[in-house]
C-alpha atoms as a PDB file:
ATOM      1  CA  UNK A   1      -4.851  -3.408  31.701  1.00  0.00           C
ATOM      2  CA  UNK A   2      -7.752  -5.591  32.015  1.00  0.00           C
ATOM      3  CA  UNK A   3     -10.674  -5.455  29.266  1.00  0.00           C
ATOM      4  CA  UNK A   4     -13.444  -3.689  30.973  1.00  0.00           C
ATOM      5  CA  UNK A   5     -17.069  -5.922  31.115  1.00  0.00           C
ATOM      6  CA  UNK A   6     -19.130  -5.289  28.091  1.00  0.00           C
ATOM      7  CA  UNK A   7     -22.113  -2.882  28.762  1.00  0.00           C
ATOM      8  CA  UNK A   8     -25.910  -3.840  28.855  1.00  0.00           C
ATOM      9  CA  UNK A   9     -28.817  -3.268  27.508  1.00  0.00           C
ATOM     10  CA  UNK A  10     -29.861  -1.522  31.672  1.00  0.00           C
ATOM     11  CA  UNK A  11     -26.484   0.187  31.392  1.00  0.00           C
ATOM     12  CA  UNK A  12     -27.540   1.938  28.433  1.00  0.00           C
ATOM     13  CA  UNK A  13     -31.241   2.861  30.345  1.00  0.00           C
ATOM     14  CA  UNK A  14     -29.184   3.987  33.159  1.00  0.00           C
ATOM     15  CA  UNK A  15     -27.071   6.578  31.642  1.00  0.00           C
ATOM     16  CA  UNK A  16     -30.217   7.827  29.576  1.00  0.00           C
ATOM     17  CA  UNK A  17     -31.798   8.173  32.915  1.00  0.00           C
ATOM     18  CA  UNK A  18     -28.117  10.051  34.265  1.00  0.00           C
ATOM     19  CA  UNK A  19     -28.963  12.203  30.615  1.00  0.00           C
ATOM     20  CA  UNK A  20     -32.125  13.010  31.888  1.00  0.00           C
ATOM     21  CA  UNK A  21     -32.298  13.668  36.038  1.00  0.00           C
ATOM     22  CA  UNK A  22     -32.774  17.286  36.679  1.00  0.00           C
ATOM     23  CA  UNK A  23     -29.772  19.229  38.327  1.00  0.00           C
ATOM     24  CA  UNK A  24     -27.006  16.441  37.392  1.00  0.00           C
ATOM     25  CA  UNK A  25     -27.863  15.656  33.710  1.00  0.00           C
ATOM     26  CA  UNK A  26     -27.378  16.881  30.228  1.00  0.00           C
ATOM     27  CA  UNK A  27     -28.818  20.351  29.761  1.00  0.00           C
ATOM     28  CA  UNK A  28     -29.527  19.500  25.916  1.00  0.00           C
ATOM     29  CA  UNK A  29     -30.675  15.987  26.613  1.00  0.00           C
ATOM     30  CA  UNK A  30     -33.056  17.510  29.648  1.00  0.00           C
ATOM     31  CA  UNK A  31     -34.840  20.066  26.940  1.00  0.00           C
ATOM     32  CA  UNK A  32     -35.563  17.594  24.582  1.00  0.00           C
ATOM     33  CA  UNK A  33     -38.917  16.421  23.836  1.00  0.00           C
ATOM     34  CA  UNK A  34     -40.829  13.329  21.481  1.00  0.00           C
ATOM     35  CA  UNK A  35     -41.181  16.256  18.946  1.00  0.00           C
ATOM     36  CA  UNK A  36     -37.852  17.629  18.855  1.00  0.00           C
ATOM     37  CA  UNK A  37     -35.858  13.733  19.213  1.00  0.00           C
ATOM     38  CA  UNK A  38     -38.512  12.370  16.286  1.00  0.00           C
ATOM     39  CA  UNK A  39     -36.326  13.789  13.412  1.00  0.00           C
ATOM     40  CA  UNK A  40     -33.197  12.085  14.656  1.00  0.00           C
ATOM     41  CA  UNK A  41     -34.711   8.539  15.141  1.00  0.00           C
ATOM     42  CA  UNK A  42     -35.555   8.962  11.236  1.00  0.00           C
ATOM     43  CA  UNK A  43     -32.121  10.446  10.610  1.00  0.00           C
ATOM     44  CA  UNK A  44     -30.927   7.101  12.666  1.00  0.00           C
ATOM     45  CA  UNK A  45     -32.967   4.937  10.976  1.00  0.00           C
ATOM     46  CA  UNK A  46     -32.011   5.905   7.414  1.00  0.00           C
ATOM     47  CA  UNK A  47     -28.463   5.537   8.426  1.00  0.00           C
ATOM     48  CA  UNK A  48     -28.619   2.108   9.653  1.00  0.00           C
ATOM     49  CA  UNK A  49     -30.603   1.591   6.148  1.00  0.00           C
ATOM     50  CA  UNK A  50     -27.260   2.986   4.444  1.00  0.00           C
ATOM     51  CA  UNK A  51     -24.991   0.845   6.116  1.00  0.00           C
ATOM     52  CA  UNK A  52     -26.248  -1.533   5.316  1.00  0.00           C
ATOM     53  CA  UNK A  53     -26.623  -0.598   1.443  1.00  0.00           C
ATOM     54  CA  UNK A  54     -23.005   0.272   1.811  1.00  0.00           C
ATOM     55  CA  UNK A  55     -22.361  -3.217   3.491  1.00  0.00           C
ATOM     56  CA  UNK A  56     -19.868  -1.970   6.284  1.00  0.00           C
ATOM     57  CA  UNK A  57     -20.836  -4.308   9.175  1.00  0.00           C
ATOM     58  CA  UNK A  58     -18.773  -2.473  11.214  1.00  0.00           C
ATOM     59  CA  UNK A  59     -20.485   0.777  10.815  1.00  0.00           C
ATOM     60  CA  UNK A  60     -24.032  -1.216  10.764  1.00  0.00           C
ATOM     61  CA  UNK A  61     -23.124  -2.123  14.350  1.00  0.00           C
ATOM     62  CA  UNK A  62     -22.679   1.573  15.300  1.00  0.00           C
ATOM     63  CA  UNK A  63     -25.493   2.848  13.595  1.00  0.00           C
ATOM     64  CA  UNK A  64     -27.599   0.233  15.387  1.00  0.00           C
ATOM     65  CA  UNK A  65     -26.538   1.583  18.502  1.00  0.00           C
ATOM     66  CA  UNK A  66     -27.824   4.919  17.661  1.00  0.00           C
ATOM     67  CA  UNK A  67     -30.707   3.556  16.488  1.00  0.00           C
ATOM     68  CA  UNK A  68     -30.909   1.825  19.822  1.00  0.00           C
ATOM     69  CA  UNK A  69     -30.702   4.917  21.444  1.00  0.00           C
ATOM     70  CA  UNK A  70     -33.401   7.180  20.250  1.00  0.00           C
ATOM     71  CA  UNK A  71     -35.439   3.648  21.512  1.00  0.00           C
ATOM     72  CA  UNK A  72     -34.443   4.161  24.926  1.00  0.00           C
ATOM     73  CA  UNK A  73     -34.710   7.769  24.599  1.00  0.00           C
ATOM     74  CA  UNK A  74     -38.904   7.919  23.963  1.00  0.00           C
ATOM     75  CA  UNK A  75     -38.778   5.275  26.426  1.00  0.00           C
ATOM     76  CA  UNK A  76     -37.906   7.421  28.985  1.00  0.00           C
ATOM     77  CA  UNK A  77     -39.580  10.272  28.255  1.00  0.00           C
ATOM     78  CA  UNK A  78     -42.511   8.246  28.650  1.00  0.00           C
ATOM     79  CA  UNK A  79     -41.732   6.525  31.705  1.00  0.00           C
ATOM     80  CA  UNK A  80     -40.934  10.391  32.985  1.00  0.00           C
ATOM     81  CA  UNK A  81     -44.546  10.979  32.000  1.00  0.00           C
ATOM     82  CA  UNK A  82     -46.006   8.307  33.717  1.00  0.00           C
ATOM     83  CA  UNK A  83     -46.967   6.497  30.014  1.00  0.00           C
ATOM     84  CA  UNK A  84     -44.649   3.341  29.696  1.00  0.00           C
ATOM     85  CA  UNK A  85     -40.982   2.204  30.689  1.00  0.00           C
ATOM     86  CA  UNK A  86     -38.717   0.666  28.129  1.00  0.00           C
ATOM     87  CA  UNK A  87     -39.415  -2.997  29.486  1.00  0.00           C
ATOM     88  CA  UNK A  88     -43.346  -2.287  28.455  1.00  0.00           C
ATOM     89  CA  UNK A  89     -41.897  -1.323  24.989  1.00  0.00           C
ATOM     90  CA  UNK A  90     -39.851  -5.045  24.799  1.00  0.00           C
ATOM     91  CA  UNK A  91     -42.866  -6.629  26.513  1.00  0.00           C
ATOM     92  CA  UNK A  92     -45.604  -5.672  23.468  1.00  0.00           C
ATOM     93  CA  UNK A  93     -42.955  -6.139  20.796  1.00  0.00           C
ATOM     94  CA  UNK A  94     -42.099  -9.554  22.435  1.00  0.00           C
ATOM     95  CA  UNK A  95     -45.876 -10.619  22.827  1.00  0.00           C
ATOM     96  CA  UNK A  96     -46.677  -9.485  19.311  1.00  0.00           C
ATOM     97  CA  UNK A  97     -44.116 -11.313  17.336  1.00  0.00           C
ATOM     98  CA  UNK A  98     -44.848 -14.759  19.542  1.00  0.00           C
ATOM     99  CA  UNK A  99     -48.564 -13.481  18.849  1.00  0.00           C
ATOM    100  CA  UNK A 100     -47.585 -13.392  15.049  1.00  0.00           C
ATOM    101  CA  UNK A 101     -46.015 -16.518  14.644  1.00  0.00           C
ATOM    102  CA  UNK A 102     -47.897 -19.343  15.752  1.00  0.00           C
ATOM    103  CA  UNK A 103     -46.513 -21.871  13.639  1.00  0.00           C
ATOM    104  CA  UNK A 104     -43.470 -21.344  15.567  1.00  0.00           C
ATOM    105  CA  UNK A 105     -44.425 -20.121  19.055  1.00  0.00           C
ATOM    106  CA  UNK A 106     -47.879 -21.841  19.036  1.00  0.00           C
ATOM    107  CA  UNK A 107     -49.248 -25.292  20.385  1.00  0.00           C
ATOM    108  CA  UNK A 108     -48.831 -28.264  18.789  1.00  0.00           C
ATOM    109  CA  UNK A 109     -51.437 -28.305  16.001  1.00  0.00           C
ATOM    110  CA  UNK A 110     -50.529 -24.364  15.099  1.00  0.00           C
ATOM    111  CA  UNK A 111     -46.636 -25.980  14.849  1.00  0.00           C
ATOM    112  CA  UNK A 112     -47.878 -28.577  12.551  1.00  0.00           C
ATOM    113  CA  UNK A 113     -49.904 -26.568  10.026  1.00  0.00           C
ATOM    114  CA  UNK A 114     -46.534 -24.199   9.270  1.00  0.00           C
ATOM    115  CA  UNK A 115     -47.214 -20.982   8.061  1.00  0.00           C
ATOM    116  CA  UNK A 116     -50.347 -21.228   6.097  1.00  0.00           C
ATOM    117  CA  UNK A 117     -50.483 -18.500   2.469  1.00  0.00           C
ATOM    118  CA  UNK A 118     -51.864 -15.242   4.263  1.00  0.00           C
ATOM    119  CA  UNK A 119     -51.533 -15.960   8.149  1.00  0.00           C
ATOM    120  CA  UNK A 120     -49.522 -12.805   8.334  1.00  0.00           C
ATOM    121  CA  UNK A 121     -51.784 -10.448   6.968  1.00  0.00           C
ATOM    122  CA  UNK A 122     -54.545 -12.344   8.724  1.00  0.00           C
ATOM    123  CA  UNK A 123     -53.083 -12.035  12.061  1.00  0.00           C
ATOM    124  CA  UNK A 124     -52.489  -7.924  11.076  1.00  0.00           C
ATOM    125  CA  UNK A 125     -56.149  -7.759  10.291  1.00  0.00           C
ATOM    126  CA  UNK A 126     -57.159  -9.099  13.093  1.00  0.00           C
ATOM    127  CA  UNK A 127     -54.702  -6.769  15.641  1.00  0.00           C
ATOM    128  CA  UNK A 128     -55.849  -3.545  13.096  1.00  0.00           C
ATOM    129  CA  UNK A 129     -59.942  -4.545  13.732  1.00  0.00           C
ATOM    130  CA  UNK A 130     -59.333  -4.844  17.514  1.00  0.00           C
ATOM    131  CA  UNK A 131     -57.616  -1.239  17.648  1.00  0.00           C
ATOM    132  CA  UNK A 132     -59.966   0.105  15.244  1.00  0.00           C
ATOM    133  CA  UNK A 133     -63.312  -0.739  17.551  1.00  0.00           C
ATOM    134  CA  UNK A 134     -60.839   0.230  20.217  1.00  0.00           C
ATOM    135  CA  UNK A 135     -60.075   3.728  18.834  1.00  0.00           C
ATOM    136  CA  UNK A 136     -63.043   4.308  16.190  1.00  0.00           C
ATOM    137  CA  UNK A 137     -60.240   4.525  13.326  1.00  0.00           C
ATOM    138  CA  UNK A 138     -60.449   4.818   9.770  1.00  0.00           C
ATOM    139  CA  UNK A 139     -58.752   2.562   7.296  1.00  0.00           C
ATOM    140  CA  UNK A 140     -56.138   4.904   6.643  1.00  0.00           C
ATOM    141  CA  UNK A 141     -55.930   6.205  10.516  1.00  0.00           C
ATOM    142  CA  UNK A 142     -52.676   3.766  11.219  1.00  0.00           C
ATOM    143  CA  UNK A 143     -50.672   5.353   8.372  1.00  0.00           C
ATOM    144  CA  UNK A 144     -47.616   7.363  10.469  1.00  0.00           C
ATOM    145  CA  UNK A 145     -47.618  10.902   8.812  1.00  0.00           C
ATOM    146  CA  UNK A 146     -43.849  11.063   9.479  1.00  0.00           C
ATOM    147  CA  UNK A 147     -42.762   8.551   6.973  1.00  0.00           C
ATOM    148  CA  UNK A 148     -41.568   9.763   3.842  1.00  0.00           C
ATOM    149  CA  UNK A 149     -44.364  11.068   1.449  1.00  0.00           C
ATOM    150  CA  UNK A 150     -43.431   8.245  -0.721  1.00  0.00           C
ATOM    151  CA  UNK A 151     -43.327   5.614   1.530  1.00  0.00           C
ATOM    152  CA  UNK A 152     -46.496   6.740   2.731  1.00  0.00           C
ATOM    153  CA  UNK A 153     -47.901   7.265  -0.287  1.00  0.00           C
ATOM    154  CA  UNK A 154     -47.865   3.761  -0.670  1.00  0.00           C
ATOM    155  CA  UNK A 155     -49.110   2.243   2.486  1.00  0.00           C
ATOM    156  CA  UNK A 156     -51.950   4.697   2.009  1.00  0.00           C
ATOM    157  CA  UNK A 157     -52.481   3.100  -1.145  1.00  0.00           C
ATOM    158  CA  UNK A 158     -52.165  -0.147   0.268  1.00  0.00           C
ATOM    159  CA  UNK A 159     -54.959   0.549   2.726  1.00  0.00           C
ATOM    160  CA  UNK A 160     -57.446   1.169   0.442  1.00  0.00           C
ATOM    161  CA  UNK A 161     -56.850  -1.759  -1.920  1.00  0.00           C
ATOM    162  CA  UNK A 162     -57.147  -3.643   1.685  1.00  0.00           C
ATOM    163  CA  UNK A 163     -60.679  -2.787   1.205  1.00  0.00           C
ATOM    164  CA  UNK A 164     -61.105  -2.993  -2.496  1.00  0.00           C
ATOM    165  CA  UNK A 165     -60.335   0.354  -3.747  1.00  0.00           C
ATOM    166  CA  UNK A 166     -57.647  -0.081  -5.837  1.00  0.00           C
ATOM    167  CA  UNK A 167     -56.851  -0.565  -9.873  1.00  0.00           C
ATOM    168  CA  UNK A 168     -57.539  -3.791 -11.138  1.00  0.00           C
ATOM    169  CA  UNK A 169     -53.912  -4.016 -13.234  1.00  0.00           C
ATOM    170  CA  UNK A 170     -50.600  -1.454 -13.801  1.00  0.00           C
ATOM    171  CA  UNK A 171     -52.167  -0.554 -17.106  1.00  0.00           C
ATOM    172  CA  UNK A 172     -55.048   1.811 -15.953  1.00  0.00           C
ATOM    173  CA  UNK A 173     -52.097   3.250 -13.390  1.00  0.00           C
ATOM    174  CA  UNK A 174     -50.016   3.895 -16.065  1.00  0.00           C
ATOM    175  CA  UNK A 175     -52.709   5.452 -18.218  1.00  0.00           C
ATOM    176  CA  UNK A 176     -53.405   7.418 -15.319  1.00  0.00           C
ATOM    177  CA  UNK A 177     -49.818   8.097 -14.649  1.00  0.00           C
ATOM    178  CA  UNK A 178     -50.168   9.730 -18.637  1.00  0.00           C
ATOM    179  CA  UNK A 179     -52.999  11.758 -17.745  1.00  0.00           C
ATOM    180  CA  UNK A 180     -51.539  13.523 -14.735  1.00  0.00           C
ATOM    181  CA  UNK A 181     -48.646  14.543 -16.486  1.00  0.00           C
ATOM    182  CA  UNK A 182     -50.486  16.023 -19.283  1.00  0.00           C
ATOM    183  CA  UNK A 183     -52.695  17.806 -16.164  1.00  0.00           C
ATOM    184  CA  UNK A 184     -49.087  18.814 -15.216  1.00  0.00           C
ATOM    185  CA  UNK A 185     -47.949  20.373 -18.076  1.00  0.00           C
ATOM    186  CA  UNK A 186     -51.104  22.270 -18.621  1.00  0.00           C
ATOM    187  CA  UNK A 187     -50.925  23.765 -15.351  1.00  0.00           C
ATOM    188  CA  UNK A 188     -46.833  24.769 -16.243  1.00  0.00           C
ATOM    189  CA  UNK A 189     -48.247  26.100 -19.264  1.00  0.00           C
ATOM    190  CA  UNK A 190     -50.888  28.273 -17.210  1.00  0.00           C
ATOM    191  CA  UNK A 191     -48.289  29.329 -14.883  1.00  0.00           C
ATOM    192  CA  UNK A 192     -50.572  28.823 -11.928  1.00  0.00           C
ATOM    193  CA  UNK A 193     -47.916  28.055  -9.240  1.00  0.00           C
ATOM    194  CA  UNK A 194     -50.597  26.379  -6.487  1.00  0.00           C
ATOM    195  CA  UNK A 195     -51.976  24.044  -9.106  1.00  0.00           C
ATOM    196  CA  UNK A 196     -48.589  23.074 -10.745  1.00  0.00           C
ATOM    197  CA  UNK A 197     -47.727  22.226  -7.103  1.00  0.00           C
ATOM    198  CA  UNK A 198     -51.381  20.219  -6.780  1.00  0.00           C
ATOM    199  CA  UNK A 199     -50.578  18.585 -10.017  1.00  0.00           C
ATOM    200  CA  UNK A 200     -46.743  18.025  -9.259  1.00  0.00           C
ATOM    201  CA  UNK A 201     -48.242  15.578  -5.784  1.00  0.00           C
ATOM    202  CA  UNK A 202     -51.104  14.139  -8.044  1.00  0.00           C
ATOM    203  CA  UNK A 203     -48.005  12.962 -10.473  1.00  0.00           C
ATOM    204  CA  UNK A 204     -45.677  11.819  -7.511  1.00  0.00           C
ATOM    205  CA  UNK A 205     -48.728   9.979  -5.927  1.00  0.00           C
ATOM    206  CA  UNK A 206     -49.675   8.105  -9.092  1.00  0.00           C
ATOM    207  CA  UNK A 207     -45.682   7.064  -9.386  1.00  0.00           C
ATOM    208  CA  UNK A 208     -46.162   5.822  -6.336  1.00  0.00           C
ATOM    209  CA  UNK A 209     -48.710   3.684  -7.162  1.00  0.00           C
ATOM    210  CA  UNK A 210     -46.994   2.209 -10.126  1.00  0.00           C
ATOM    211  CA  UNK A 211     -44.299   1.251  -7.774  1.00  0.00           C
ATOM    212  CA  UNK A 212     -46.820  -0.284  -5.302  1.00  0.00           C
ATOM    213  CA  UNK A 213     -48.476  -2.482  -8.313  1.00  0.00           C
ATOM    214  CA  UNK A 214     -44.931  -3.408  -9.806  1.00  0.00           C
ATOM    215  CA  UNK A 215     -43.985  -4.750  -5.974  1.00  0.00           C
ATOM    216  CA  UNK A 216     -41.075  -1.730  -5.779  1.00  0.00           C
ATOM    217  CA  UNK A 217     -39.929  -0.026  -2.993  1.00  0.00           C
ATOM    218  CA  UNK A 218     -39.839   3.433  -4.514  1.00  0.00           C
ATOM    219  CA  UNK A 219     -37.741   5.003  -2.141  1.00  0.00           C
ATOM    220  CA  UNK A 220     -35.238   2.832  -2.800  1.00  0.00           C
ATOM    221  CA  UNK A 221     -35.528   3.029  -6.339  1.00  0.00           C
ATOM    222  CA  UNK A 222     -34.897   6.810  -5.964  1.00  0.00           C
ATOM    223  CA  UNK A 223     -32.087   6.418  -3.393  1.00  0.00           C
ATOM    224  CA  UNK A 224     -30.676   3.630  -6.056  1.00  0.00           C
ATOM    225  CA  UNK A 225     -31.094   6.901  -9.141  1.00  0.00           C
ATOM    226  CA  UNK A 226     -29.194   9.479  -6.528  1.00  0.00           C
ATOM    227  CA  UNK A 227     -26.336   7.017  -6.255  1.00  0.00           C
ATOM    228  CA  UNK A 228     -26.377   6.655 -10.095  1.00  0.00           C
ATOM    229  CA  UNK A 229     -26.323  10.415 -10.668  1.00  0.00           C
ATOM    230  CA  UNK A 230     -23.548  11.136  -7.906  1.00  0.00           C
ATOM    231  CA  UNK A 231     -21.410   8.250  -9.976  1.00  0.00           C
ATOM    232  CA  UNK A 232     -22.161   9.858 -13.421  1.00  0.00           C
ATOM    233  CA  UNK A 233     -21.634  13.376 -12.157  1.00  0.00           C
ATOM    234  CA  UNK A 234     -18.335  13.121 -10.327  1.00  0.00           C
ATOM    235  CA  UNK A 235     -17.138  10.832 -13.508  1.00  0.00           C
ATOM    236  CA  UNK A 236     -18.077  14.774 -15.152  1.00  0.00           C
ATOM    237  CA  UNK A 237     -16.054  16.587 -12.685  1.00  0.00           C
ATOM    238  CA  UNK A 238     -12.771  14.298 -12.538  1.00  0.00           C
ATOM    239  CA  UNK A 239     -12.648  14.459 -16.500  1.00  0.00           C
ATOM    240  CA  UNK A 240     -12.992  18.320 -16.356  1.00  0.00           C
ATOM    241  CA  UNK A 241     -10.507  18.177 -13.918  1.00  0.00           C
ATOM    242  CA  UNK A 242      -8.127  16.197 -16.135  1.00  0.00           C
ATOM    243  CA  UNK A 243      -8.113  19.572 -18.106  1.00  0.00           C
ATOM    244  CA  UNK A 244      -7.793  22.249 -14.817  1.00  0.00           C
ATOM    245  CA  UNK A 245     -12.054  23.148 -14.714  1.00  0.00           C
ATOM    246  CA  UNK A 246     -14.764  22.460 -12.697  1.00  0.00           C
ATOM    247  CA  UNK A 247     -18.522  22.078 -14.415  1.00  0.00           C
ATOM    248  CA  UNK A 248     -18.853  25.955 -13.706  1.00  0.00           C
ATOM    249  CA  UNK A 249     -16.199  26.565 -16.213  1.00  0.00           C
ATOM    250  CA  UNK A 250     -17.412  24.791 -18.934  1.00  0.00           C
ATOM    251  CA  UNK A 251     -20.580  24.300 -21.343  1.00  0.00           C
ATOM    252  CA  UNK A 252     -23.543  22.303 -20.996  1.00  0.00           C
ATOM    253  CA  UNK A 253     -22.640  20.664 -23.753  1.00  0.00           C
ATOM    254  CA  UNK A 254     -19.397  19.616 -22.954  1.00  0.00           C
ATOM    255  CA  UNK A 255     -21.115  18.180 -19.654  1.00  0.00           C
ATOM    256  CA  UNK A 256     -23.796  16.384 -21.547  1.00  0.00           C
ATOM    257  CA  UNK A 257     -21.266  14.604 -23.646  1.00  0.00           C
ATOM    258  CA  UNK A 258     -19.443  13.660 -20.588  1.00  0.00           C
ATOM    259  CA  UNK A 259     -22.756  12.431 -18.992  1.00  0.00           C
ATOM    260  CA  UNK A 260     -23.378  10.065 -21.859  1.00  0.00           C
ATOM    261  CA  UNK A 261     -19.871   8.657 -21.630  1.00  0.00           C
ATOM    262  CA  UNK A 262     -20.574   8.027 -17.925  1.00  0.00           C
ATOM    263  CA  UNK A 263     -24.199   6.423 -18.725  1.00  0.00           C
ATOM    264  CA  UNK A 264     -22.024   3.988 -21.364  1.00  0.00           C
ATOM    265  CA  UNK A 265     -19.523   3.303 -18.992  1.00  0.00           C
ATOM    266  CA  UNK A 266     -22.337   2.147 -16.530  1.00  0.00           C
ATOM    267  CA  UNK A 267     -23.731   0.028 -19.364  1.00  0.00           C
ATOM    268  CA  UNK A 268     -20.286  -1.986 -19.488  1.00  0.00           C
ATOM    269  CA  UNK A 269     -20.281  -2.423 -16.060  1.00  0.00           C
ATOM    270  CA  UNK A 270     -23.662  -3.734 -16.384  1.00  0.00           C
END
């Protein structure tokens, strides 16, 4: 049987338009909306993240393709609105990465001078001023409230050292990373459940910070402690298992004892 051609990128646009054409298409696919398809682009995009922490190439490939597809997807629910098609969305991706690179896409003298210490932010500044008289924005307008808190947390933070508000050093964050704890367990103590949960954020903002200053990603320092703990508790469960119980059968002791086994076996390892 002969190999069929390999689809393109207007194959894919054409069966999200089949998807969405009233009468013929997808019932699900035709109700959907930028609201409702927003969670599964981030779903998509953390799972072409974990592919890639996994390093299977071959399921990085299909979770780029999924990825792919929630691109086309708000493309044509644009284009269905009248907003954009998915060739404007290539277009001002295309222009702004030749726009951002002139030592590469730029005339001879740009070429020449290579990428000078700062271009890149220079060039963002620039693009950010322009939308800002465009739109009347504040520094922290661009932020996307859908990224998570962490994440934003820290471009938030970002923003305003972009204009000077920021600490000088880690040590005043960490001394203020001390004093909202302390704030914390005041409020635990006072059993005020709206102003633990004020407190709680103030703590998980500062922590953010302290990952900003130290140059850490700290969602992927989190995602990197989930991993650890999954390892360290299964290594609990198999050696309960080893003896016909689960966790639920047995003491926290016996579990923390485990757990500290499991920490030493990651320190040989390390």
């Amino acid at each position: 049987m002969p190999q069929s051609e390999p689809k393109t990128m207007a194959d894919l646009i054409a069966v999200m338009a089949a998807l969405r054409t009233p009468g013929t298409g997808c019932p699900w696919d035709l109700e959907q909306s930028f609201a409702t398809i927003a969670p599964y682009t981030i779903e998509e995009a953390y799972e072409v993240a974990d592919a890639i922490a996994r390093g299977d190439l071959a399921d990085l490939r299909q979770e780029l393709g999924d990825l792919l597809l929630q691109v086309v997807y708000h493309a044509r629910l644009a284009e269905e609105q009248g907003a954009f098609t998915f060739p404007d969305v290539v277009d001002a991706i295309t222009t702004k990465m030749i726009r951002r690179h002139p030592h590469v896409f730029g005339d001879e003298a740009a070429r020449s001078a290579g990428a000078a210490k700062g271009w890149w932010e220079r060039i963002k500044a620039e693009e950010k001023a322009a939308k800002e008289v465009a739109k009347g924005a504040g520094v922290l307008d661009d932020v996307p409230v859908a990224l998570p808190a962490l994440t934003r947390a820290v471009k938030l933070q970002d923003k305003a050292a972009s204009v000077g508000f920021d600490w000088p050093s880690l040590g005043p964050v960490l001394a203020k990373m001390n004093e909202e704890l302390t704030e914390l367990e005041e409020r635990v103590e006072g059993g005020e459940q709206v102003r633990i949960e004020e407190e709680f954020g103030d703590l998980l903002f500062v922590i953010a910070n302290v990952a900003r200053h130290l140059r850490l990603d700290p969602e992927a320092a989190l995602r990197a402690t989930n991993e650890k703990f999954i390892r360290r508790f299964r290594y609990i469960e198999e050696r309960l298992a080893a003896t016909g119980r689960t966790p639920a059968q047995s003491s926290l002791d016996e579990m923390d004892a485990l757990w500290n086994e499991a920490k030493a076996r990651d320190g040989e390892r390390r």
